[in-house]
PDB file of N, CA and C in Angstrom:
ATOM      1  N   UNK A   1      93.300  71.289 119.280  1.00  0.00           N
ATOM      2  CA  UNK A   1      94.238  72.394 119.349  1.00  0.00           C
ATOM      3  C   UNK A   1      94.384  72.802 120.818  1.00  0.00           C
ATOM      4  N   UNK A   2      95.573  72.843 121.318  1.00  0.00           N
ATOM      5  CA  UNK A   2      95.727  73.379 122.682  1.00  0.00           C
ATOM      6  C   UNK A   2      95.859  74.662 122.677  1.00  0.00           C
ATOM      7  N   UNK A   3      95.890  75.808 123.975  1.00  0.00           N
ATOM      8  CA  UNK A   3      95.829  76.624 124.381  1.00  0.00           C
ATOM      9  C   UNK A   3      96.898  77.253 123.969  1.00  0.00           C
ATOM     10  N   UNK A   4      97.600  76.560 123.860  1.00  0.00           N
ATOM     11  CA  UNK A   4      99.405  77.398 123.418  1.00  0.00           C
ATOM     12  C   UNK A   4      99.282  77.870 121.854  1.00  0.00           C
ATOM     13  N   UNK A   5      98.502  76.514 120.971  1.00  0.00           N
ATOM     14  CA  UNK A   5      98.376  76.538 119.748  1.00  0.00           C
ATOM     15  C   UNK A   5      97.620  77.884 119.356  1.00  0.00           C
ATOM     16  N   UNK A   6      96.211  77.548 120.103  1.00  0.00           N
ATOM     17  CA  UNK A   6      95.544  78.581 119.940  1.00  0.00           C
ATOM     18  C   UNK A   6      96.177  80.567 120.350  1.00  0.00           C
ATOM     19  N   UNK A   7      97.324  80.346 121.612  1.00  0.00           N
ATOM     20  CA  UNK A   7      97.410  81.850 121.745  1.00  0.00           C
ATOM     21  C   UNK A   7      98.636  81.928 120.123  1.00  0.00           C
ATOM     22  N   UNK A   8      99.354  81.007 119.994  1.00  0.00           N
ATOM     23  CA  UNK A   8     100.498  81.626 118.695  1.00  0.00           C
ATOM     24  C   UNK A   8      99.673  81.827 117.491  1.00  0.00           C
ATOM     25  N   UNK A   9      98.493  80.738 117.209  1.00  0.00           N
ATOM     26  CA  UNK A   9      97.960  81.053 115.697  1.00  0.00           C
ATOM     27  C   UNK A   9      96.810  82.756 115.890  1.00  0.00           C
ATOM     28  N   UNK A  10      96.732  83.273 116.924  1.00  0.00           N
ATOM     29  CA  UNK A  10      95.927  84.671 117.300  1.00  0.00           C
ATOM     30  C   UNK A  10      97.225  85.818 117.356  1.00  0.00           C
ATOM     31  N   UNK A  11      98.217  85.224 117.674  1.00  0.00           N
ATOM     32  CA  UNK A  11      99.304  86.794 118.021  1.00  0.00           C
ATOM     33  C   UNK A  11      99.761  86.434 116.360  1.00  0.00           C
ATOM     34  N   UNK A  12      99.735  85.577 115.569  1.00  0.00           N
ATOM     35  CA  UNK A  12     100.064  85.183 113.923  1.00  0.00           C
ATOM     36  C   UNK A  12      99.579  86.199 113.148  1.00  0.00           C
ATOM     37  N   UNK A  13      97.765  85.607 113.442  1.00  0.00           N
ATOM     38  CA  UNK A  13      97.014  86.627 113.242  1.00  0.00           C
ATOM     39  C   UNK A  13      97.184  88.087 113.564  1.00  0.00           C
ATOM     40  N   UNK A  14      97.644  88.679 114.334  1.00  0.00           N
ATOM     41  CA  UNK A  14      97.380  90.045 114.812  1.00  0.00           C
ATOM     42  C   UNK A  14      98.444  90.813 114.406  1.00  0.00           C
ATOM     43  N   UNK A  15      99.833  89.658 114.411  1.00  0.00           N
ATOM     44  CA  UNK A  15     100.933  89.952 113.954  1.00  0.00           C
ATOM     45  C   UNK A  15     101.278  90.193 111.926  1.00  0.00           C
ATOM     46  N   UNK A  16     100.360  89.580 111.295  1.00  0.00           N
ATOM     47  CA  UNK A  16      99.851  89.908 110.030  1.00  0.00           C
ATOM     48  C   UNK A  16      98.853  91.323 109.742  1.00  0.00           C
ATOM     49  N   UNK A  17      98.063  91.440 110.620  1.00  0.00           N
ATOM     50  CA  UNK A  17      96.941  92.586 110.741  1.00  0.00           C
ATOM     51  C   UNK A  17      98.042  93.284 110.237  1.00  0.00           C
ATOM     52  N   UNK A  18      99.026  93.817 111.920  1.00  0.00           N
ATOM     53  CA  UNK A  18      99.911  95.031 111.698  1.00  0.00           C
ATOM     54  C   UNK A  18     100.636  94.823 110.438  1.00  0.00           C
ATOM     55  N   UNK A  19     101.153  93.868 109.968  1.00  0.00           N
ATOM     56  CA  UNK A  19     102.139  93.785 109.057  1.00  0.00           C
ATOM     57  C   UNK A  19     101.438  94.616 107.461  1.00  0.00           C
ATOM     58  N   UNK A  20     100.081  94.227 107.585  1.00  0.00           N
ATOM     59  CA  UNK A  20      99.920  94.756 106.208  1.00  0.00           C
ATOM     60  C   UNK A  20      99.019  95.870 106.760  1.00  0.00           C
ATOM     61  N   UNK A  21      98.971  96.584 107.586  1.00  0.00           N
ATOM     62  CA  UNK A  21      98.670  98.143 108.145  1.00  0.00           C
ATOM     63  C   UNK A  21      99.735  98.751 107.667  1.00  0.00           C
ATOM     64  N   UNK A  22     101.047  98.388 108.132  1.00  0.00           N
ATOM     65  CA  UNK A  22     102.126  99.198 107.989  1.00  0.00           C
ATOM     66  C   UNK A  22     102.627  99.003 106.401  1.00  0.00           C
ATOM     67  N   UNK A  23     102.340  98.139 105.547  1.00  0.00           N
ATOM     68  CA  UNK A  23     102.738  98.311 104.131  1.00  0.00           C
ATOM     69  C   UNK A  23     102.076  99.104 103.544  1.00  0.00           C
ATOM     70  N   UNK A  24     100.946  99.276 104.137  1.00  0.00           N
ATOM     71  CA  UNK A  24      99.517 100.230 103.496  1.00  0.00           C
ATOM     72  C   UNK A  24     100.069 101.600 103.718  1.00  0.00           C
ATOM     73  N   UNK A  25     100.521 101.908 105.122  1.00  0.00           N
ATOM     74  CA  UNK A  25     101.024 103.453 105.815  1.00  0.00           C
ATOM     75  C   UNK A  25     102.331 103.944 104.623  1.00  0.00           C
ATOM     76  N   UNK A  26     103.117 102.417 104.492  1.00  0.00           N
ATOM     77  CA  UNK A  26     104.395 102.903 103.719  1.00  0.00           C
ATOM     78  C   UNK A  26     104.038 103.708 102.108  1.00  0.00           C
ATOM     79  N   UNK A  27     102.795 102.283 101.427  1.00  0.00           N
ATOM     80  CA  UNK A  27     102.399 102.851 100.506  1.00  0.00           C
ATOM     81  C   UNK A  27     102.108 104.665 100.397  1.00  0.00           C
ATOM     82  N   UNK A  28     101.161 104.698 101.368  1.00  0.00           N
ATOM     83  CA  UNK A  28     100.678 105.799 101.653  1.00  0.00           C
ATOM     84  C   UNK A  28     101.248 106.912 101.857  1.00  0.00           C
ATOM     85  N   UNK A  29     102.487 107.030 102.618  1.00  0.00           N
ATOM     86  CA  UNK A  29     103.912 107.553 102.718  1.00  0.00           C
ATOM     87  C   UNK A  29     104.729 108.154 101.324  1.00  0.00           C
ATOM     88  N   UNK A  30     104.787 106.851 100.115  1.00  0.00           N
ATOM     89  CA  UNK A  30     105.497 107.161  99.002  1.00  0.00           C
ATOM     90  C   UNK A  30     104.169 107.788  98.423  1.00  0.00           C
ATOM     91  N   UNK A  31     103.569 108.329  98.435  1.00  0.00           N
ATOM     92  CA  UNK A  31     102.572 108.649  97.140  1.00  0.00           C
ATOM     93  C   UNK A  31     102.651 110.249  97.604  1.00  0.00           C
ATOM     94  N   UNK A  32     102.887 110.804  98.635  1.00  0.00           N
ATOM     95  CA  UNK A  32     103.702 111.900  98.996  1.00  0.00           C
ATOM     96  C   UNK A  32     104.300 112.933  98.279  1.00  0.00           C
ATOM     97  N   UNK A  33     104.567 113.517  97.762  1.00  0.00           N
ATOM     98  CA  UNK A  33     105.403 114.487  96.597  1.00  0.00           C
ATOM     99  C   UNK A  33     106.832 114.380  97.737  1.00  0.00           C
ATOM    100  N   UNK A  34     107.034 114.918  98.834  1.00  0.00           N
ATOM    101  CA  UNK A  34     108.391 114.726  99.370  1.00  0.00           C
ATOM    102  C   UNK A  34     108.447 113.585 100.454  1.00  0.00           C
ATOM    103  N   UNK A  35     108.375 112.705 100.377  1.00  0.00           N
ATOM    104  CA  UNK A  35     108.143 111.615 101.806  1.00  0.00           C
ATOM    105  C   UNK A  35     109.122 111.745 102.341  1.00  0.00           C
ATOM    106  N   UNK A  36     108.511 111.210 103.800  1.00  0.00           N
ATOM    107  CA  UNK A  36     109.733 111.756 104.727  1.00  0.00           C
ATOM    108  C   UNK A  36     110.118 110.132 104.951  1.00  0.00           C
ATOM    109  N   UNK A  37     111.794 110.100 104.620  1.00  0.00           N
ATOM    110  CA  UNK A  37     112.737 108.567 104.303  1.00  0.00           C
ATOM    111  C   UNK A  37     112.692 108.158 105.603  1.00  0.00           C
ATOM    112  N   UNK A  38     113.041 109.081 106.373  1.00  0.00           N
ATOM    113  CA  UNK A  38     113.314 108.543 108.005  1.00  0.00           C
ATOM    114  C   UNK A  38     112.382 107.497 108.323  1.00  0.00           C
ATOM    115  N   UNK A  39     111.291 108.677 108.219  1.00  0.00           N
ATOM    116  CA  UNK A  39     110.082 107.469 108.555  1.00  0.00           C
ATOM    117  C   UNK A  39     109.315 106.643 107.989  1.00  0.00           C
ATOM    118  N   UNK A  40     109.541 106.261 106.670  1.00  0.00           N
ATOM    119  CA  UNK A  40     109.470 105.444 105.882  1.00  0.00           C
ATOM    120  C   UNK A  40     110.593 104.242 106.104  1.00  0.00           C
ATOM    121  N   UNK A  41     111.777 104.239 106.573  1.00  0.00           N
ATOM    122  CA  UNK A  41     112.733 103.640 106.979  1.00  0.00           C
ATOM    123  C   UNK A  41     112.429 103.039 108.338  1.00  0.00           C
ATOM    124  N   UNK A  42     112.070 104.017 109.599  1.00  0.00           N
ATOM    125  CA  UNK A  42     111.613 103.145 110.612  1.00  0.00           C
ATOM    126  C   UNK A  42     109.927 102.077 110.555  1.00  0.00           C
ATOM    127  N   UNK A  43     109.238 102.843 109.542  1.00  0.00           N
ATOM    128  CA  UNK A  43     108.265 101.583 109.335  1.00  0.00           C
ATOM    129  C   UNK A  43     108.184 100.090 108.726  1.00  0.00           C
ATOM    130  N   UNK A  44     109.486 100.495 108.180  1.00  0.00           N
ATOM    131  CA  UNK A  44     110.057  99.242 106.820  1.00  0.00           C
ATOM    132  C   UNK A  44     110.664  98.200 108.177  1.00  0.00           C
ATOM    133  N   UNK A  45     111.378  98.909 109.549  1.00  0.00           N
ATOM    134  CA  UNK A  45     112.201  98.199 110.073  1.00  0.00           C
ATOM    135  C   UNK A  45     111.300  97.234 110.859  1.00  0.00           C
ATOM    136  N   UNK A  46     110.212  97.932 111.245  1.00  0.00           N
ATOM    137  CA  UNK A  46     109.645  98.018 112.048  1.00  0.00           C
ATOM    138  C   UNK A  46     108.200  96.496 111.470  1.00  0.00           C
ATOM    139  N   UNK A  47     108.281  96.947 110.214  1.00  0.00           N
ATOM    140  CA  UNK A  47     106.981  95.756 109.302  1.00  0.00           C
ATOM    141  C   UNK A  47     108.116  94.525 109.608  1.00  0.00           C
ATOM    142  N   UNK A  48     109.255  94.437 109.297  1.00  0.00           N
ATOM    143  CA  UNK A  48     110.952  93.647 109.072  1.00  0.00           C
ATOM    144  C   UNK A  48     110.596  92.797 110.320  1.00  0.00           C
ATOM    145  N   UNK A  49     110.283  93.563 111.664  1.00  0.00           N
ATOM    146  CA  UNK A  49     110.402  92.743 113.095  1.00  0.00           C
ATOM    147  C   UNK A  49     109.247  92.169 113.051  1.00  0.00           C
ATOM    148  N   UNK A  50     108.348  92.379 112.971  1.00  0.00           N
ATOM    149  CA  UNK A  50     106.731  91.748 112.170  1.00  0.00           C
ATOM    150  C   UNK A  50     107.146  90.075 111.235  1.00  0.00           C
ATOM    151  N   UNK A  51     107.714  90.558 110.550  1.00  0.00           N
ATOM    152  CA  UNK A  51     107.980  89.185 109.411  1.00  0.00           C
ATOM    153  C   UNK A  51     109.055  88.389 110.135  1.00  0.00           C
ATOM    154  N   UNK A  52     109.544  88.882 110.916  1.00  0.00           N
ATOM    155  CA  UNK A  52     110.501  88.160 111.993  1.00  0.00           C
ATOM    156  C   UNK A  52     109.708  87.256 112.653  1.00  0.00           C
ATOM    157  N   UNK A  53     109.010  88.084 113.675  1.00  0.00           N
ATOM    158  CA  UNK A  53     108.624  87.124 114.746  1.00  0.00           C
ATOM    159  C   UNK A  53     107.318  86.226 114.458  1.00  0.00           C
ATOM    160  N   UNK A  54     106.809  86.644 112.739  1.00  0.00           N
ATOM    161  CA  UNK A  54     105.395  85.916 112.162  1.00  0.00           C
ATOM    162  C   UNK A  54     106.605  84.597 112.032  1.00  0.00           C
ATOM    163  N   UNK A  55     107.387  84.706 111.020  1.00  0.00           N
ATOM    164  CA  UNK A  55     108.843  83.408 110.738  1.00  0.00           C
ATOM    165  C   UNK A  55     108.360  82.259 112.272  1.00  0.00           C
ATOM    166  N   UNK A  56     109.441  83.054 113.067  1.00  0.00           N
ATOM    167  CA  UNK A  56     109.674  82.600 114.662  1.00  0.00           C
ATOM    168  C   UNK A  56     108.515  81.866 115.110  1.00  0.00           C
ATOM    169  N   UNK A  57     107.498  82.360 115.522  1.00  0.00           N
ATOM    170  CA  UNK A  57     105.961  81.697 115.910  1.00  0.00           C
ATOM    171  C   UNK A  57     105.508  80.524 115.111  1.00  0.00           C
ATOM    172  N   UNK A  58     105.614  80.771 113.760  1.00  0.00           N
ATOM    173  CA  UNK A  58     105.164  79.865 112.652  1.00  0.00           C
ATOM    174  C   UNK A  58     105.920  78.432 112.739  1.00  0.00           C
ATOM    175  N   UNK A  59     107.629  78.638 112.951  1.00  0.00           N
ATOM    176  CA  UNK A  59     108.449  77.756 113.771  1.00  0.00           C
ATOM    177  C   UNK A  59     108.028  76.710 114.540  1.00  0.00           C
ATOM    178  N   UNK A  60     107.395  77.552 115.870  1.00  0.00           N
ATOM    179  CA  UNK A  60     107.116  77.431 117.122  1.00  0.00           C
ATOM    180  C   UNK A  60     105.771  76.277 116.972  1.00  0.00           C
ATOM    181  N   UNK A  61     104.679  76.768 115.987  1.00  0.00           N
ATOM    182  CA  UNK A  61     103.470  76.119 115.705  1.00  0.00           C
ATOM    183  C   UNK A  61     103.592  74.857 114.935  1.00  0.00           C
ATOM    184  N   UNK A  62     104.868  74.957 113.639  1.00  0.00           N
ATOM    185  CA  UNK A  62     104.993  73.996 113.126  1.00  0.00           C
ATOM    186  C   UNK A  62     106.476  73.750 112.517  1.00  0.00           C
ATOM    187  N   UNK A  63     106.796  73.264 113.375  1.00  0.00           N
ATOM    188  CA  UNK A  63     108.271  73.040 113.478  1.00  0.00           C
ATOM    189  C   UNK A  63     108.526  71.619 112.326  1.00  0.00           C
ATOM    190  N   UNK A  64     110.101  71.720 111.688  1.00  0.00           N
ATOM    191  CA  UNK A  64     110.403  71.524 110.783  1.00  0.00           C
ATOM    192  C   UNK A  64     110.700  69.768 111.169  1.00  0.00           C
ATOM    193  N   UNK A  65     109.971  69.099 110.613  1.00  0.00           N
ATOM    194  CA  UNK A  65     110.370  67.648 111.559  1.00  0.00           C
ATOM    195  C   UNK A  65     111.388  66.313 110.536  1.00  0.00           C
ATOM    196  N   UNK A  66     112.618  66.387 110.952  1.00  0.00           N
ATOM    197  CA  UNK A  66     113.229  65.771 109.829  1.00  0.00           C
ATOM    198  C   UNK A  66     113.189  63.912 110.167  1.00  0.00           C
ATOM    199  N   UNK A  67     112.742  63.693 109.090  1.00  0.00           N
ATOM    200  CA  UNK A  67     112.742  61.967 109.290  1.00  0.00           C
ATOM    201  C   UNK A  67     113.745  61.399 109.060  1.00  0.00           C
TER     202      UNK A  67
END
């Protein structure tokens, strides 16, 4: 595994950590009697750029190789 391999499969990693921190916060958010949408909305966007750039990297590590 090279150095490159190794820094994308660690920001993968770290980039998953947050991802299911912030589903936990959202959970945590709706169980609320009035939750506040706003910010339940910017965490949703915010987990969204998370599953983005986990996609993107994952790409990057193992790219789609057509024979």
């Amino acid at each position: 595994m090279t150095s490159r391999e190794k820094q994308l499969k660690d920001r993968i990693r770290e980039l998953r950590q947050q991802h299911g921190e912030l589903d936990l916060a959202i959970k945590k958010l709706m169980l609320e009697e009035n939750p506040d949408q706003l910010r339940v909305k910017r965490i949703k966007k915010e987990k969204l750029r998370h599953k983005d750039e986990i996609a993107k990297l994952e790409d990057l590590l193992f790219p789609d190789i057509i024979a």
